[in-house]
C-alpha atoms as a PDB file:
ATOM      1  CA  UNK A   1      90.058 -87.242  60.011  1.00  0.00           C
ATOM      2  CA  UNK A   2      88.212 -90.149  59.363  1.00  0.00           C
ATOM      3  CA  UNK A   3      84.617 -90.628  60.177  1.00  0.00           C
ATOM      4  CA  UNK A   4      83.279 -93.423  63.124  1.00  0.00           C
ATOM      5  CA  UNK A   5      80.852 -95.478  61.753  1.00  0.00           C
ATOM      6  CA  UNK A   6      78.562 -94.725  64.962  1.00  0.00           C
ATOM      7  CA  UNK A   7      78.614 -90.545  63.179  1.00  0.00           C
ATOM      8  CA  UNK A   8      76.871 -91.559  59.897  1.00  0.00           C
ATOM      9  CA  UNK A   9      73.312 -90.942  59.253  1.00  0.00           C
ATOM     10  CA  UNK A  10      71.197 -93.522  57.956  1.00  0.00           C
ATOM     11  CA  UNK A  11      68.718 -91.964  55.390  1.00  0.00           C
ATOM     12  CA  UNK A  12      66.303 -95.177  56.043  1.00  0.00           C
ATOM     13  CA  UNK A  13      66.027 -94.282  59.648  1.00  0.00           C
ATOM     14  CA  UNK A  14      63.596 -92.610  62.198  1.00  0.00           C
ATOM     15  CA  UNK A  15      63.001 -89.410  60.629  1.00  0.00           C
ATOM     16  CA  UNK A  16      60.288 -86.721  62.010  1.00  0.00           C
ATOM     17  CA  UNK A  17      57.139 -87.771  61.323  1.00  0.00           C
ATOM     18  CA  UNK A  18      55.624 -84.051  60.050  1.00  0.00           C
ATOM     19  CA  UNK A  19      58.351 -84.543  57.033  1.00  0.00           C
ATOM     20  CA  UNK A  20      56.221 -87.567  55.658  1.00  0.00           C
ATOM     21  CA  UNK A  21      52.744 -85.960  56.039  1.00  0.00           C
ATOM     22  CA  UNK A  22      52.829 -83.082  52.790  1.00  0.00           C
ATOM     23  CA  UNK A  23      53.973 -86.199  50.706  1.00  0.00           C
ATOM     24  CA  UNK A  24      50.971 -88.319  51.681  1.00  0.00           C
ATOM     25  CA  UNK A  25      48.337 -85.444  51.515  1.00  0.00           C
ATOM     26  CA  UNK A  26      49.607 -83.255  48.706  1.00  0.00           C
ATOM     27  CA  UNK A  27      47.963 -85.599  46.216  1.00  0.00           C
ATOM     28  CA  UNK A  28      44.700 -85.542  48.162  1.00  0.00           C
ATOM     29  CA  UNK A  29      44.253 -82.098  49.110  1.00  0.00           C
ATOM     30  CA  UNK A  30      44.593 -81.449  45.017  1.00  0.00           C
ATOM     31  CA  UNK A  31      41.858 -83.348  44.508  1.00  0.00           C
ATOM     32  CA  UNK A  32      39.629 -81.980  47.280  1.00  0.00           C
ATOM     33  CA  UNK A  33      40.579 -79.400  49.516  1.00  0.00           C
ATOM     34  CA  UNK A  34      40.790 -79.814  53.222  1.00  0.00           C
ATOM     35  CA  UNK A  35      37.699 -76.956  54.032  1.00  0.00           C
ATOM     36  CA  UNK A  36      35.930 -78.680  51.552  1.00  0.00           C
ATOM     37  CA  UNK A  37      36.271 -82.157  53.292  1.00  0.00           C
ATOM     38  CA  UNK A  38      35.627 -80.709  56.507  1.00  0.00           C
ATOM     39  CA  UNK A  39      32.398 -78.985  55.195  1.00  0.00           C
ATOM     40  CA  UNK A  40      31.090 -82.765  53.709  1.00  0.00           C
ATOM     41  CA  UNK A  41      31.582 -84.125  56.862  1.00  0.00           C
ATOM     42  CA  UNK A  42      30.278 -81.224  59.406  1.00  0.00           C
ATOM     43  CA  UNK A  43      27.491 -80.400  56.953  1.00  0.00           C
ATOM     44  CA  UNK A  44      24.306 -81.432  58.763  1.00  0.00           C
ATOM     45  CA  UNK A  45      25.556 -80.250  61.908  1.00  0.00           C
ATOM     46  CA  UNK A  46      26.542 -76.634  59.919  1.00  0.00           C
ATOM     47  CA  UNK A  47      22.915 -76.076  58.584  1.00  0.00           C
ATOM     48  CA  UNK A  48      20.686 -78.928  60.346  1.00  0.00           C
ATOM     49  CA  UNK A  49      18.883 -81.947  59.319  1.00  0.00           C
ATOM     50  CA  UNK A  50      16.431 -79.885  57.462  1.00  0.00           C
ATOM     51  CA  UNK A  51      18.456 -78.224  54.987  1.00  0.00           C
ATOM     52  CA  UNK A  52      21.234 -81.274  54.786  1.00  0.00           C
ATOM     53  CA  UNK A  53      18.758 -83.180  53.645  1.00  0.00           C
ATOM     54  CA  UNK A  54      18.152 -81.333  50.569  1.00  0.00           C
ATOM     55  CA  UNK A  55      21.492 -79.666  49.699  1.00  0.00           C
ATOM     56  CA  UNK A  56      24.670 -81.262  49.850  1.00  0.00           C
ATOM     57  CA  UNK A  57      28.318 -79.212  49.555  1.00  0.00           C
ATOM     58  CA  UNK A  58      30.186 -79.775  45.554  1.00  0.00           C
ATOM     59  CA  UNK A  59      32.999 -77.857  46.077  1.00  0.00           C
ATOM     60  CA  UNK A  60      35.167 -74.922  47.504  1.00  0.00           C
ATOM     61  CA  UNK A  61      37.039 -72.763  44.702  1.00  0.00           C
ATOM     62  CA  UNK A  62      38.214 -69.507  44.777  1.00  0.00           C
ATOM     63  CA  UNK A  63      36.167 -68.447  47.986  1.00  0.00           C
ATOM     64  CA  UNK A  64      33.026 -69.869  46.231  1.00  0.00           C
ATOM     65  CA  UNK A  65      31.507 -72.676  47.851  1.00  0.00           C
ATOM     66  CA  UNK A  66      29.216 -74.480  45.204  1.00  0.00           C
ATOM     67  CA  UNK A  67      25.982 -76.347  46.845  1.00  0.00           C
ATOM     68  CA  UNK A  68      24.318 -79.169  45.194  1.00  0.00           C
ATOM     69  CA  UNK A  69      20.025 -77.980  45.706  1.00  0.00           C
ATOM     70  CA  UNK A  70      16.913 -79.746  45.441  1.00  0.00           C
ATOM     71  CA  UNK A  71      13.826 -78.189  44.104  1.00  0.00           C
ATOM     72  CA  UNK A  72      12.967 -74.802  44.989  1.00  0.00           C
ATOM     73  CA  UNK A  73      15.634 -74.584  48.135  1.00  0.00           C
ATOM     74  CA  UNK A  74      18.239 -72.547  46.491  1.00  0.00           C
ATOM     75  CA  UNK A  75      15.749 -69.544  46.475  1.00  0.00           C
ATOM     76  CA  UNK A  76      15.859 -70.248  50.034  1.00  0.00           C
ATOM     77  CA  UNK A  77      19.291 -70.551  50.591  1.00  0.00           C
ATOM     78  CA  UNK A  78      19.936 -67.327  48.677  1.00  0.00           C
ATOM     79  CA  UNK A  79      17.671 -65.333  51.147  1.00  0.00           C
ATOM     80  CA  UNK A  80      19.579 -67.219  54.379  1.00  0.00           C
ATOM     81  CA  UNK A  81      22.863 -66.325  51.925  1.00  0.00           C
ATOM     82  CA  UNK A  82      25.049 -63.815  54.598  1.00  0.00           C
ATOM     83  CA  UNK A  83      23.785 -66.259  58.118  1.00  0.00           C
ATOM     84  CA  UNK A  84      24.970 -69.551  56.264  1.00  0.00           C
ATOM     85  CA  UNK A  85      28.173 -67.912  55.039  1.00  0.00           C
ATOM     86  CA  UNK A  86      28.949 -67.161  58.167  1.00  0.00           C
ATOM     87  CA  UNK A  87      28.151 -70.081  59.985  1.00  0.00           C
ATOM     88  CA  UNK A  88      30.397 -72.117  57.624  1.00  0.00           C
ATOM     89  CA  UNK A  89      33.173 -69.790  57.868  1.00  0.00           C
ATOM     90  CA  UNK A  90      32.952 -70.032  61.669  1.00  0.00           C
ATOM     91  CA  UNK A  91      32.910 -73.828  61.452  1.00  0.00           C
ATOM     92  CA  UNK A  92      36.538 -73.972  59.417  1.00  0.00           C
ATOM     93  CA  UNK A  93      38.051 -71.549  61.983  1.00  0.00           C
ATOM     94  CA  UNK A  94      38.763 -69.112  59.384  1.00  0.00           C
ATOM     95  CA  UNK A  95      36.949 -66.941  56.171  1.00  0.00           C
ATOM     96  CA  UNK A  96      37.303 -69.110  53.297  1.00  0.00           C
ATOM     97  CA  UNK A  97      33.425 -68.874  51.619  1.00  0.00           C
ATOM     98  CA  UNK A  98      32.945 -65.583  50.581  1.00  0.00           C
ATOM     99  CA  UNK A  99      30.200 -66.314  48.074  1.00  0.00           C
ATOM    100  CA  UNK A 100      27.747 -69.183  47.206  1.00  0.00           C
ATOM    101  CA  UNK A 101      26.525 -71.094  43.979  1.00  0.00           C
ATOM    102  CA  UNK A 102      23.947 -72.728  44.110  1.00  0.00           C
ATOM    103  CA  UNK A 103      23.509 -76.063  41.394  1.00  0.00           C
ATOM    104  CA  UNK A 104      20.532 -78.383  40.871  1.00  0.00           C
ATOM    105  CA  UNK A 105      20.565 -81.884  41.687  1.00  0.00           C
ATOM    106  CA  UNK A 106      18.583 -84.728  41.491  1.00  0.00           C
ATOM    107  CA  UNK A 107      16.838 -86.085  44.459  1.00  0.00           C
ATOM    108  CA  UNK A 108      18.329 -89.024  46.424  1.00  0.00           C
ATOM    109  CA  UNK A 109      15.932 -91.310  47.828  1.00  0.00           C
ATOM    110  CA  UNK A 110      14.625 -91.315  50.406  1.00  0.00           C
ATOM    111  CA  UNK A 111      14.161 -94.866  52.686  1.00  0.00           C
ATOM    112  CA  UNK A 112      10.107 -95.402  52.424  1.00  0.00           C
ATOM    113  CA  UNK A 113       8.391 -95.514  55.243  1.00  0.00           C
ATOM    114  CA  UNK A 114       6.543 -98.848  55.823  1.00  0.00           C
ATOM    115  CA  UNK A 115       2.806 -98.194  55.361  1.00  0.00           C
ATOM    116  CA  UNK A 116       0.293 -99.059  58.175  1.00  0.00           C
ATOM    117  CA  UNK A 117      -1.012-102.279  57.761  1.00  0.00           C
ATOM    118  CA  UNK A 118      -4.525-102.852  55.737  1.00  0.00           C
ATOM    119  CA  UNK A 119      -7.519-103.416  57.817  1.00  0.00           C
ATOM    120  CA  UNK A 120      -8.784-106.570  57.032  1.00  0.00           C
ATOM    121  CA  UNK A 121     -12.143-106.074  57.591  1.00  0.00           C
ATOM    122  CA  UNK A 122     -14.064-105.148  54.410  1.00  0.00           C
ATOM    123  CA  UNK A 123     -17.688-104.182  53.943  1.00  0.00           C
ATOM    124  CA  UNK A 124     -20.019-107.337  53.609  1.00  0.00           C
ATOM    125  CA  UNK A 125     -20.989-107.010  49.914  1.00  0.00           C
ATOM    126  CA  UNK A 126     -17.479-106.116  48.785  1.00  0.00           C
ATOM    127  CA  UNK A 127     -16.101-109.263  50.645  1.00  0.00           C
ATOM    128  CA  UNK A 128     -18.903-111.319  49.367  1.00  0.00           C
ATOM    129  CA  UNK A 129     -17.977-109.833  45.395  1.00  0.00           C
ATOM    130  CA  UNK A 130     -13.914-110.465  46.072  1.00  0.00           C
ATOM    131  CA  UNK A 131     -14.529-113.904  47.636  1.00  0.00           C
ATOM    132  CA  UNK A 132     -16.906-114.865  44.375  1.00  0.00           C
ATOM    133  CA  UNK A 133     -13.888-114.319  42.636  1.00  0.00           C
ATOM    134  CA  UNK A 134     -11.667-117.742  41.484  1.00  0.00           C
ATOM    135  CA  UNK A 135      -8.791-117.909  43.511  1.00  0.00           C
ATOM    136  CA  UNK A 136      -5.385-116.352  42.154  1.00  0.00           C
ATOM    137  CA  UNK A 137      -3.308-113.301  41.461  1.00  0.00           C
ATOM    138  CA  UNK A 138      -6.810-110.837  40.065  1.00  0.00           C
ATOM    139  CA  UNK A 139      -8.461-112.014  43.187  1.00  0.00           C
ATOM    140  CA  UNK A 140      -5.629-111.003  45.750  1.00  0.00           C
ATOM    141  CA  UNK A 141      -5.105-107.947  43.978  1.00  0.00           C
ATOM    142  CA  UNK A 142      -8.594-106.765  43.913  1.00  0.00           C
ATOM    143  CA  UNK A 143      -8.753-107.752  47.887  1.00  0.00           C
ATOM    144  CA  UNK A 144      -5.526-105.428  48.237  1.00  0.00           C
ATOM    145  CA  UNK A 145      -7.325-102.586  46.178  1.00  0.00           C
ATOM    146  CA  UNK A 146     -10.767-102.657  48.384  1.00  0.00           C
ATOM    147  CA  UNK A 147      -8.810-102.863  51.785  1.00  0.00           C
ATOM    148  CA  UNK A 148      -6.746 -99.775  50.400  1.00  0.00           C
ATOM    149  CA  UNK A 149     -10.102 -97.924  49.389  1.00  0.00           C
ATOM    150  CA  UNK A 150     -12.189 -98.808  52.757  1.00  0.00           C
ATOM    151  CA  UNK A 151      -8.792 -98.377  54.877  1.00  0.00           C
ATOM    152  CA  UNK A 152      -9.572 -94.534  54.622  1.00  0.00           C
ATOM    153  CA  UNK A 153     -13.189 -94.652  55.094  1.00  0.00           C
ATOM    154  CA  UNK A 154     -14.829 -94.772  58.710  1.00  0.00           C
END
């Protein structure tokens, strides 16, 4: 029997798309695993803006979940050890932290906040002194040092 043409399959056709996916994520998921990228992104809302902003999640291996600390918070953490477990494991649906490690890491900066602006009224005999002064950059930054002193002051 000989085949129609309209019976053969085309391998560079439709195919399902759930048979392209492991290709595509295989080679991510090695690198980081998919509770671990769910943990990154759901951190702050898994242990609030408080602690998110001092600890940050590394890594999840072996049912360890390693979390990056700054200053003295991993004493804390180790205390709140059990509750945060199982909040994250009740965030990924499932128990994949069973323990914590806890690493240290430098501080990130923080954005400053802009400082109140310098009153620019200064007492009468330090204005007089600073105004005495020839003009220039020892002048303006003697001005900026008294209105930081007297800014305090009542």
């Amino acid at each position: 029997m000989a085949k129609d043409s309209d019976d053969r399959r085309f391998v560079w056709g439709p195919r399902p798309l759930g048979t392209l996916i492991p290709h595509l994520t295989r080679p991510v998921f090695r690198k980081k695993s998919p509770a671990g990228a769910l943990l990154m992104a759901d951190w702050a809302e898994i242990v609030g803006p408080g602690l998110a902003a001092v600890t940050s999640p590394k890594r999840v291996t072996s049912g360890t979940l390693t979390i990056g600390c700054v200053g003295p918070v991993a004493m804390e953490l180790s205390h709140l050890a059990p509750q945060l477990i199982e909040r994250i494991n009740a965030q990924l649906g499932k128990p994949v932290v069973e323990r914590l490690r806890f690493v240290q890491q430098a501080a990130t900066a923080t954005p400053a906040r802009p400082r109140p602006a310098p009153e620019a009224k200064l007492p009468p005999r330090v204005e007089a002194a600073v105004g005495n002064l020839p003009a220039g950059e020892l002048r303006e930054a003697l001005a900026k040092l008294a209105r930081g002193v007297y800014r305090n002051r009542g």
